[in-house]
C-alpha atoms as a PDB file:
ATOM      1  CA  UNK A   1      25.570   9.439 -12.378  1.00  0.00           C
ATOM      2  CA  UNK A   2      25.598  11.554 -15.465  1.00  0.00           C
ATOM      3  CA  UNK A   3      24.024  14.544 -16.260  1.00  0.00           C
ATOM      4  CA  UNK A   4      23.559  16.708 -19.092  1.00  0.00           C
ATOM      5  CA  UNK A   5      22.884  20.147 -19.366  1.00  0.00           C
ATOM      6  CA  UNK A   6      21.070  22.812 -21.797  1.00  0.00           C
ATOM      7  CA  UNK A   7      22.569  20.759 -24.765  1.00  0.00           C
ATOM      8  CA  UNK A   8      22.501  22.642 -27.916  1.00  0.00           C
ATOM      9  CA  UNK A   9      23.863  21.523 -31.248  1.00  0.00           C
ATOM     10  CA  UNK A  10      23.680  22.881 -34.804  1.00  0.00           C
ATOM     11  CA  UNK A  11      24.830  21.915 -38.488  1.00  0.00           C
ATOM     12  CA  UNK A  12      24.333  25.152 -40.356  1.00  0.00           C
ATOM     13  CA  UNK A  13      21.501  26.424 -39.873  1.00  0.00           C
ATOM     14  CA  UNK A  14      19.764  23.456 -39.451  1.00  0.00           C
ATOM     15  CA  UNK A  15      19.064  23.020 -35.194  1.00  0.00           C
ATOM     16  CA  UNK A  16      19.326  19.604 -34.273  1.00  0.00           C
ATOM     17  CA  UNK A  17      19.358  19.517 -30.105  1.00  0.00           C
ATOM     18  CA  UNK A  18      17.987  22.998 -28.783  1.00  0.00           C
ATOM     19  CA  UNK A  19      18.786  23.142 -25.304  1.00  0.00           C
ATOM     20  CA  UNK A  20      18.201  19.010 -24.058  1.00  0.00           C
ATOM     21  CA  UNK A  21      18.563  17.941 -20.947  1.00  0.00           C
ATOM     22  CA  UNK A  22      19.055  14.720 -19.335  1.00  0.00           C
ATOM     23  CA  UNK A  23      20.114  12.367 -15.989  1.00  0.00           C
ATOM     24  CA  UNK A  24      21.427   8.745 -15.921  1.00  0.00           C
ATOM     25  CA  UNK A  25      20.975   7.367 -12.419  1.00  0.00           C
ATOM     26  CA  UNK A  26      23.499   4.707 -11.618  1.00  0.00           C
ATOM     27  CA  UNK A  27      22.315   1.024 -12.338  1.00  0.00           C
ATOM     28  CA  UNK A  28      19.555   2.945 -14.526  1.00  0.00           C
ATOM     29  CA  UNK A  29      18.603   1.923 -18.413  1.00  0.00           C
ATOM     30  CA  UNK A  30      17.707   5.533 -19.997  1.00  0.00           C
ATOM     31  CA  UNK A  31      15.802   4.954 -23.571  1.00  0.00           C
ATOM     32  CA  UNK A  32      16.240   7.847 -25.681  1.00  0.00           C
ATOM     33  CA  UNK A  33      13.327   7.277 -28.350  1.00  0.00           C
ATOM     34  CA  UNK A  34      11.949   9.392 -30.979  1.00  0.00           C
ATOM     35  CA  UNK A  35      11.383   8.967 -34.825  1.00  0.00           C
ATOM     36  CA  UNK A  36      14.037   9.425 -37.357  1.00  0.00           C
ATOM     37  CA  UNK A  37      15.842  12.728 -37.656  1.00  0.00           C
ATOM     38  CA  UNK A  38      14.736  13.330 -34.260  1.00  0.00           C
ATOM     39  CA  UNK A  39      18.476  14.113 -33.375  1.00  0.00           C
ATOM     40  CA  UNK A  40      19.018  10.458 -31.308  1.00  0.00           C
ATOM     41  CA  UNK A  41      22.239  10.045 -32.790  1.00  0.00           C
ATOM     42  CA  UNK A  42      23.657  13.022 -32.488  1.00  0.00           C
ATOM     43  CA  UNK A  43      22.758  13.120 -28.636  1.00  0.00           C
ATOM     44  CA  UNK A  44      24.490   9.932 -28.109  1.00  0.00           C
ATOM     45  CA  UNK A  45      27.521  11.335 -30.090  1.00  0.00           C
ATOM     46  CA  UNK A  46      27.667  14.785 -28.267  1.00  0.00           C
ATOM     47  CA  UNK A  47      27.306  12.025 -24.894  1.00  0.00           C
ATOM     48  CA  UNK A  48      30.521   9.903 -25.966  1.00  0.00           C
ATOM     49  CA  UNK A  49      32.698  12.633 -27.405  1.00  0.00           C
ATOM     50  CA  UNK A  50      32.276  11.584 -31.186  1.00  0.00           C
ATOM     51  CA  UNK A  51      30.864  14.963 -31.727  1.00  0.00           C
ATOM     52  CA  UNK A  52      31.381  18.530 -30.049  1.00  0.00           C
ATOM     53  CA  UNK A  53      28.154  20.336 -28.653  1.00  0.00           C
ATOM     54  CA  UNK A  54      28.118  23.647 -29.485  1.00  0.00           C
ATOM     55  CA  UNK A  55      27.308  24.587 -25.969  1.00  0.00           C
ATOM     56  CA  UNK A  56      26.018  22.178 -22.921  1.00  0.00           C
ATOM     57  CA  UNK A  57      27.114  21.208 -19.696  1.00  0.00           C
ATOM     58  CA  UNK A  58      28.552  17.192 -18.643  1.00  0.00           C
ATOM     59  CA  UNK A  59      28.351  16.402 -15.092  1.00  0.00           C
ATOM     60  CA  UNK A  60      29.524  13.097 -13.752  1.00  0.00           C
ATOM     61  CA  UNK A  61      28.735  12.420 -10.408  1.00  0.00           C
ATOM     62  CA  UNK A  62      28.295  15.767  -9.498  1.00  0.00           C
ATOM     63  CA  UNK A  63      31.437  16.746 -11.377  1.00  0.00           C
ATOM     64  CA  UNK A  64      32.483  18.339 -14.865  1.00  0.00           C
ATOM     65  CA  UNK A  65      34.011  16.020 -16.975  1.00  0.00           C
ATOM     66  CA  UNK A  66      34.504  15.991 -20.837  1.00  0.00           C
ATOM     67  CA  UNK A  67      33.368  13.289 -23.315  1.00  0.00           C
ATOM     68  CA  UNK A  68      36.326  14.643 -25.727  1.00  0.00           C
ATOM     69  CA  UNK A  69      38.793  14.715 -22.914  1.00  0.00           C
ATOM     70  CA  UNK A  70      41.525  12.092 -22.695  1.00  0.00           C
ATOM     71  CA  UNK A  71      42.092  12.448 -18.585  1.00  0.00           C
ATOM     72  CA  UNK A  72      41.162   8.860 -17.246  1.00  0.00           C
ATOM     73  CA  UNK A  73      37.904  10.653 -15.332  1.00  0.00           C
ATOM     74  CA  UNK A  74      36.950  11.584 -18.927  1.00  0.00           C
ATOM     75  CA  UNK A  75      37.181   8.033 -20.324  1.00  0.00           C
ATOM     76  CA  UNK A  76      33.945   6.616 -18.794  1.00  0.00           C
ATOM     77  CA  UNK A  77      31.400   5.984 -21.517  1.00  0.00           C
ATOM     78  CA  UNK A  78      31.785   3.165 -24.002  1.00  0.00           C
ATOM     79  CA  UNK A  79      29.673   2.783 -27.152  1.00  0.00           C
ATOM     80  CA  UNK A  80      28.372   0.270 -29.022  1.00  0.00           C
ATOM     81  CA  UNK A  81      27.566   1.192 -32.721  1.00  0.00           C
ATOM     82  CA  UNK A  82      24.592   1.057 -34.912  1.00  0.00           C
ATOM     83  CA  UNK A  83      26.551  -0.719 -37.311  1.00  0.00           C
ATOM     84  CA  UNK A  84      28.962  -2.684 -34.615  1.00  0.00           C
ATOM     85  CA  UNK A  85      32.162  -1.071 -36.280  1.00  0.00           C
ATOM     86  CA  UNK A  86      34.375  -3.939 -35.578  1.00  0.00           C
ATOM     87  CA  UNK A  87      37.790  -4.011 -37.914  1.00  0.00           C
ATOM     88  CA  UNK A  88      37.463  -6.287 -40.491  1.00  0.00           C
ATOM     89  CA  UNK A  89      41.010  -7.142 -40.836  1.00  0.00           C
ATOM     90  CA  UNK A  90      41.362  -8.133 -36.875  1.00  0.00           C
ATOM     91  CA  UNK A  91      40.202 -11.446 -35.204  1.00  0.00           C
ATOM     92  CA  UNK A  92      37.180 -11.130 -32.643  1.00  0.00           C
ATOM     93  CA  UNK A  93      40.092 -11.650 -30.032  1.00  0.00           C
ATOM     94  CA  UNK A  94      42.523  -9.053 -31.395  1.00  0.00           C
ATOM     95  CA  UNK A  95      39.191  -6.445 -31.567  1.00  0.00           C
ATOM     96  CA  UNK A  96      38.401  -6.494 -27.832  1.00  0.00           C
ATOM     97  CA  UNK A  97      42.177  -6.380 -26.517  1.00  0.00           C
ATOM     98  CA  UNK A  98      43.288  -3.649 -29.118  1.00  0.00           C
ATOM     99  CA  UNK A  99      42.029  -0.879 -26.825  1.00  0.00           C
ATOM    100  CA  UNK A 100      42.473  -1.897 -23.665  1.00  0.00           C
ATOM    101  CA  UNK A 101      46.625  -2.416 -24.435  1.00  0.00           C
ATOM    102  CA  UNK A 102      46.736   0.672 -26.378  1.00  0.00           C
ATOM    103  CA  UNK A 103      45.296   2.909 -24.408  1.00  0.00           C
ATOM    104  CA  UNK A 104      44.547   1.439 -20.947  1.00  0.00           C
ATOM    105  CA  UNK A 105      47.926   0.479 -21.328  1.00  0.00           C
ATOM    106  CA  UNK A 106      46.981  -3.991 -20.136  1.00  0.00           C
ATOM    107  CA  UNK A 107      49.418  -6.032 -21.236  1.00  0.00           C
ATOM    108  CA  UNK A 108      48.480  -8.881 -23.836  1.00  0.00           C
ATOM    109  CA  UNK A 109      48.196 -11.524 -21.602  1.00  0.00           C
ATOM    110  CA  UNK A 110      45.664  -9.418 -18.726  1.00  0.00           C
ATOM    111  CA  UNK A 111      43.902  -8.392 -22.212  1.00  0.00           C
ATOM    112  CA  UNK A 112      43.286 -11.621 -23.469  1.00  0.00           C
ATOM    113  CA  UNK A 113      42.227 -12.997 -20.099  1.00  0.00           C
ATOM    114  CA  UNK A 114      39.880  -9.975 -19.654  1.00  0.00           C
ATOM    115  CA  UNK A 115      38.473 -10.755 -23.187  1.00  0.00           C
ATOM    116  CA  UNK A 116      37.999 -14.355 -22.331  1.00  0.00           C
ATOM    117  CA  UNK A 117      35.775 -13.764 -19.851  1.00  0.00           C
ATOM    118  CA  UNK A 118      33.935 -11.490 -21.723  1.00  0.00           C
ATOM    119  CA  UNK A 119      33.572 -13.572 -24.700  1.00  0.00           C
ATOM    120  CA  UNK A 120      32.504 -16.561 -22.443  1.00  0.00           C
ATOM    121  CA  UNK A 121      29.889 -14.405 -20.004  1.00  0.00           C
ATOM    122  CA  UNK A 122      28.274 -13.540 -23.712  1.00  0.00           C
ATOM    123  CA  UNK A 123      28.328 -16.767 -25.257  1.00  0.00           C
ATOM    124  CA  UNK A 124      31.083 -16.656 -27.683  1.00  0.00           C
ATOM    125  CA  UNK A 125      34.196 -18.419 -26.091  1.00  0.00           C
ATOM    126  CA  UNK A 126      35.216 -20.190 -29.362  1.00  0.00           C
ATOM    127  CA  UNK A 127      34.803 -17.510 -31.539  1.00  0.00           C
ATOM    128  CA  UNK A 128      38.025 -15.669 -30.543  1.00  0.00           C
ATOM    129  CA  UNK A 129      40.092 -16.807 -33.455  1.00  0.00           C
ATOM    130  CA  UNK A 130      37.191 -15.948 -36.170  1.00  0.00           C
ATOM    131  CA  UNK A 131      36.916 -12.644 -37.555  1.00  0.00           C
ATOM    132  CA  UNK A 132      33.859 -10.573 -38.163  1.00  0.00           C
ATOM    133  CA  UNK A 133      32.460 -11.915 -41.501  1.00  0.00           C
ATOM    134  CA  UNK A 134      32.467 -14.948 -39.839  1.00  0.00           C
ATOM    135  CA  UNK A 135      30.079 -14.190 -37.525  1.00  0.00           C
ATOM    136  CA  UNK A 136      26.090 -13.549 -37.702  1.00  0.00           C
ATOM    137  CA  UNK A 137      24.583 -10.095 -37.048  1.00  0.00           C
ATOM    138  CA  UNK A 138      23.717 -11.138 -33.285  1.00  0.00           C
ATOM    139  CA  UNK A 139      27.499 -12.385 -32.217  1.00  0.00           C
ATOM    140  CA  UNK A 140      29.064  -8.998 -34.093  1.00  0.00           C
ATOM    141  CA  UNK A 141      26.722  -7.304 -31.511  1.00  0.00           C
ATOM    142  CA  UNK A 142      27.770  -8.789 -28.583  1.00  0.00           C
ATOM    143  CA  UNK A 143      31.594  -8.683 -29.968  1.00  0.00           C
ATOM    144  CA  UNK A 144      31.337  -5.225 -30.261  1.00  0.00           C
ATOM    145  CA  UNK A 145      29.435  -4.993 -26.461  1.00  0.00           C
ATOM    146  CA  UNK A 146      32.386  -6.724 -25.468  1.00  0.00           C
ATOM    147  CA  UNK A 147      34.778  -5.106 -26.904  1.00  0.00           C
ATOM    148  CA  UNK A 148      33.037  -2.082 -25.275  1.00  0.00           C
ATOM    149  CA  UNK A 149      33.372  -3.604 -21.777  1.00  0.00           C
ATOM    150  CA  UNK A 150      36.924  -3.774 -22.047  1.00  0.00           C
ATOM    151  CA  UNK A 151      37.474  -0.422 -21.490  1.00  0.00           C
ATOM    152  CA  UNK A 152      35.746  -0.794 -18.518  1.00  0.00           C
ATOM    153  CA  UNK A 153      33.400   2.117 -18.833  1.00  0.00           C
ATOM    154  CA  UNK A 154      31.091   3.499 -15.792  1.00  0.00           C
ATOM    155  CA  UNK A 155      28.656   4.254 -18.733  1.00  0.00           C
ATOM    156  CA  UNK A 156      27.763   1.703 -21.737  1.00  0.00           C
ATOM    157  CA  UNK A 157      25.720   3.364 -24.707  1.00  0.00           C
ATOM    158  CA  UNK A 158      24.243   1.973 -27.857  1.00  0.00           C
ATOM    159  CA  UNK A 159      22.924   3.100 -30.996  1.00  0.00           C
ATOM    160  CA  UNK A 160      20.012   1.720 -32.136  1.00  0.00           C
ATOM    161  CA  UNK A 161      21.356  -1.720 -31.075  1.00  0.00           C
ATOM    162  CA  UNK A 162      18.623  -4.125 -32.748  1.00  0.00           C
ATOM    163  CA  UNK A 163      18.079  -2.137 -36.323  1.00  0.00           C
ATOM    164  CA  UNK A 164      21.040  -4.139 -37.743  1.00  0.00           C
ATOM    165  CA  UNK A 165      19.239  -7.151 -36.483  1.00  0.00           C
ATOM    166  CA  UNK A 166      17.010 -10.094 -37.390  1.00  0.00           C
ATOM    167  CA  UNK A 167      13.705  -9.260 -35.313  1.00  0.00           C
ATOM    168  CA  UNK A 168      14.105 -12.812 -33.426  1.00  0.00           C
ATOM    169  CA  UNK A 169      17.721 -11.486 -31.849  1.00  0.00           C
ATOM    170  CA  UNK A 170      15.733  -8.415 -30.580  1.00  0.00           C
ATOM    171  CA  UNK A 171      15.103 -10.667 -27.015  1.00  0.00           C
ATOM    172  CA  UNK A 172      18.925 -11.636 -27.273  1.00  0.00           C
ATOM    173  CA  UNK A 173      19.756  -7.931 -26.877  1.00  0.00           C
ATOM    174  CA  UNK A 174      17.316  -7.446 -24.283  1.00  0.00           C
ATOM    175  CA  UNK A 175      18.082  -9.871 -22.350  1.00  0.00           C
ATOM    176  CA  UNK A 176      21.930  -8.945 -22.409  1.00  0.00           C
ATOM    177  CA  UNK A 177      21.155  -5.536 -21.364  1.00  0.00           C
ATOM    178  CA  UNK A 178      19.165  -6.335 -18.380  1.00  0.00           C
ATOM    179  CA  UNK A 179      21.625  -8.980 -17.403  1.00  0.00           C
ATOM    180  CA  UNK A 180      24.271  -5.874 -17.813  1.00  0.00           C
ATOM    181  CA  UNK A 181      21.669  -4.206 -15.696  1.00  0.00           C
ATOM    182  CA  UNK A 182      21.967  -6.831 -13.007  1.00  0.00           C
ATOM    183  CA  UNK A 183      25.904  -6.158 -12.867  1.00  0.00           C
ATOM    184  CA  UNK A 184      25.789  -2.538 -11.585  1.00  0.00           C
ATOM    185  CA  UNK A 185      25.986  -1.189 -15.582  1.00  0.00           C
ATOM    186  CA  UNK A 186      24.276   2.047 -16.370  1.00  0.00           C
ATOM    187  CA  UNK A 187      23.379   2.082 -20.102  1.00  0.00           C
ATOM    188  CA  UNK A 188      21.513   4.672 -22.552  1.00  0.00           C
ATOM    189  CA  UNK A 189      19.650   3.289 -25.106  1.00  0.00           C
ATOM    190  CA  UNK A 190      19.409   5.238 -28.469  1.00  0.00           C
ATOM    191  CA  UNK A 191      16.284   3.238 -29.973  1.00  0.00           C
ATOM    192  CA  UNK A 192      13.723   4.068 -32.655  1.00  0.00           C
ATOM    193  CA  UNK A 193      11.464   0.735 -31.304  1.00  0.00           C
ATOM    194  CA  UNK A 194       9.034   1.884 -28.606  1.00  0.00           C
ATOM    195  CA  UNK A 195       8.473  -1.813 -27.844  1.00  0.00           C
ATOM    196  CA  UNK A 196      11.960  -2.577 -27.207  1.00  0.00           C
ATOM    197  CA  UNK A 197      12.552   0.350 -24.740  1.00  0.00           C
ATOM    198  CA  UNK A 198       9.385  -0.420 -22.481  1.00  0.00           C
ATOM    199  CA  UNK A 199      10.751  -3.604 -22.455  1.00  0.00           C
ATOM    200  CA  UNK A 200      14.079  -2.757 -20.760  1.00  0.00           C
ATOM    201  CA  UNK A 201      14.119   0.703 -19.815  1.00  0.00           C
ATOM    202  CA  UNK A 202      13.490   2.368 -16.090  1.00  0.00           C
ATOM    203  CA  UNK A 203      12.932   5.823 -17.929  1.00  0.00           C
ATOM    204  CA  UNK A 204      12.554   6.912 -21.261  1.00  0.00           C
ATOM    205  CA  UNK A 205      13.595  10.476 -22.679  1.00  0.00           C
ATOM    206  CA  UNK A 206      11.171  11.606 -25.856  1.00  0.00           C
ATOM    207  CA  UNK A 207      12.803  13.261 -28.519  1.00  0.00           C
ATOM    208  CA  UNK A 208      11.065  15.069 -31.776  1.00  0.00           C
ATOM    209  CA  UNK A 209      12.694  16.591 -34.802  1.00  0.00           C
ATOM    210  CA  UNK A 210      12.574  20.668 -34.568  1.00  0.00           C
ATOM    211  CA  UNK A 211      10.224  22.218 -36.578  1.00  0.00           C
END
C-alpha cells in the first residue's frame, strides 16, 4: 500500500534519515523500532506530512501522492500522537467530529453518529460529554485513535503509543491494534519497546541514530 523511497532528512548539519526506505502492505502492522534519537519520529512525521523530507519519494498504491498535499488522494494517513494532542477546551465528542465537518465537510449529525460508533466499538460510549482531563491516560488514547478514525484514513500511524502509559494499559493498546488489524487497517507503529512490537507487528523496520 505505501511505499517510501530514498528518504533523506536533515536539521543543519545534523543527518537524521539518510536515504530510508520502507513498504506498508495492506492489512500489515509495520513496527518502526530503534533507540532514542534514532530518527523514529521524524520518519513518522516526514510519513504524515507534519514535516517536509528534504528529498524522498511517496508511493501509494503504486502511485505518487503527497503527505503535505490537501487533494483527497493525499489525505490518507491519520496519526495518533505520542502525547494524544486532544484540545483541552473541547468535549471528547466535539474532538472526534471537529475534523471530519471541517474538512471532510460531514454534517453534525453524520459526525456525531460516526463518532458514536467509534466511541462505543472502543469502549467509551458515555464519555462523549467529558473532556480530556477527565479521562485516564488509556481512554485519551483511544479518544485520540478515534478521533483519528474519523477521517477515515487508508493508513493509521502512532507515535510511541504506550510511553504515555501505565505499563498495565500496554495489552489495552495491543489488543486495539490487532482488533484494528482484523478490520482491514494498515498501521505503522513508531515504538521504542521491542516487546510491544513482536507482540503485534507482521514486520519490523530497525532504525539507529547516524554516527
Amino acid at each position: 500500500m505505501l511505499e517510501v523511497k530514498n528518504l533523506k532528512k536533515s536539521f543543519g548539519d545534523r543527518v537524521i534519515l539518510d536515504g530510508v526506505n520502507l513498504t506498508v502492505n495492506d492489512d500489515e502492522i509495520l513496527c518502526i523500532v530503534g533507540p532514542s534519537g534514532a530518527g523514529k519520529t521524524t520518519l513518522l512525521r516526514c510519513i504524515t506530512g507534519l514535516e517536509t523530507p528534504d528529498s524522498g519519494t511517496f508511493l501509494m498504491n503504486g502511485q505518487p501522492f503527497d503527505p503535505q498535499g490537501t487533494k483527497d488522494s493525499d489525505r490518507v494517513i491519520g496519526v495518533v500522537f505520542q502525547d494524544f494532542n486532544l484540545f483541552p477546551n473541547l468535549s471528547v465528542m466535539d474532538n472526534i467530529t471537529l475534523a471530519p465537518m471541517m474538512v471532510l465537510k460531514e454534517t453534525k449529525k453524520d459526525a456525531e453518529k460516526q463518532a458514536a460508533q467509534l466511541l462505543s466499538e472502543l469502549g467509551l460510549s458515555t464519555k462523549g460529554d467529558l473532556y480530556p482531563w477527565q479521562l485516564s491516560g488509556g481512554q485519551k488514547q483511544r479518544v485520540a485513535i478515534a478521533r483519528a478514525l474519523a477521517m477515515k484514513p487508508k493508513i493509521l500511524c502512532y507515535d510511541e503509543p504506550t510511553s504515555a502509559l501505565d505499563p498495565n494499559l500496554r495489552q489495552e493498546v495491543a489488543k486495539i491494534i490487532l482488533n484494528l488489524k482484523k478490520s482491514g487497517m494498515t498501521q505503522l507503529v513508531v515504538t521504542h519497546d521491542l516487546d510491544f512490537a513482536q507482540e503485534i507487528a507482521d514486520n519490523l523496520l530497525k532504525v539507529k541514530p547516524i554516527d
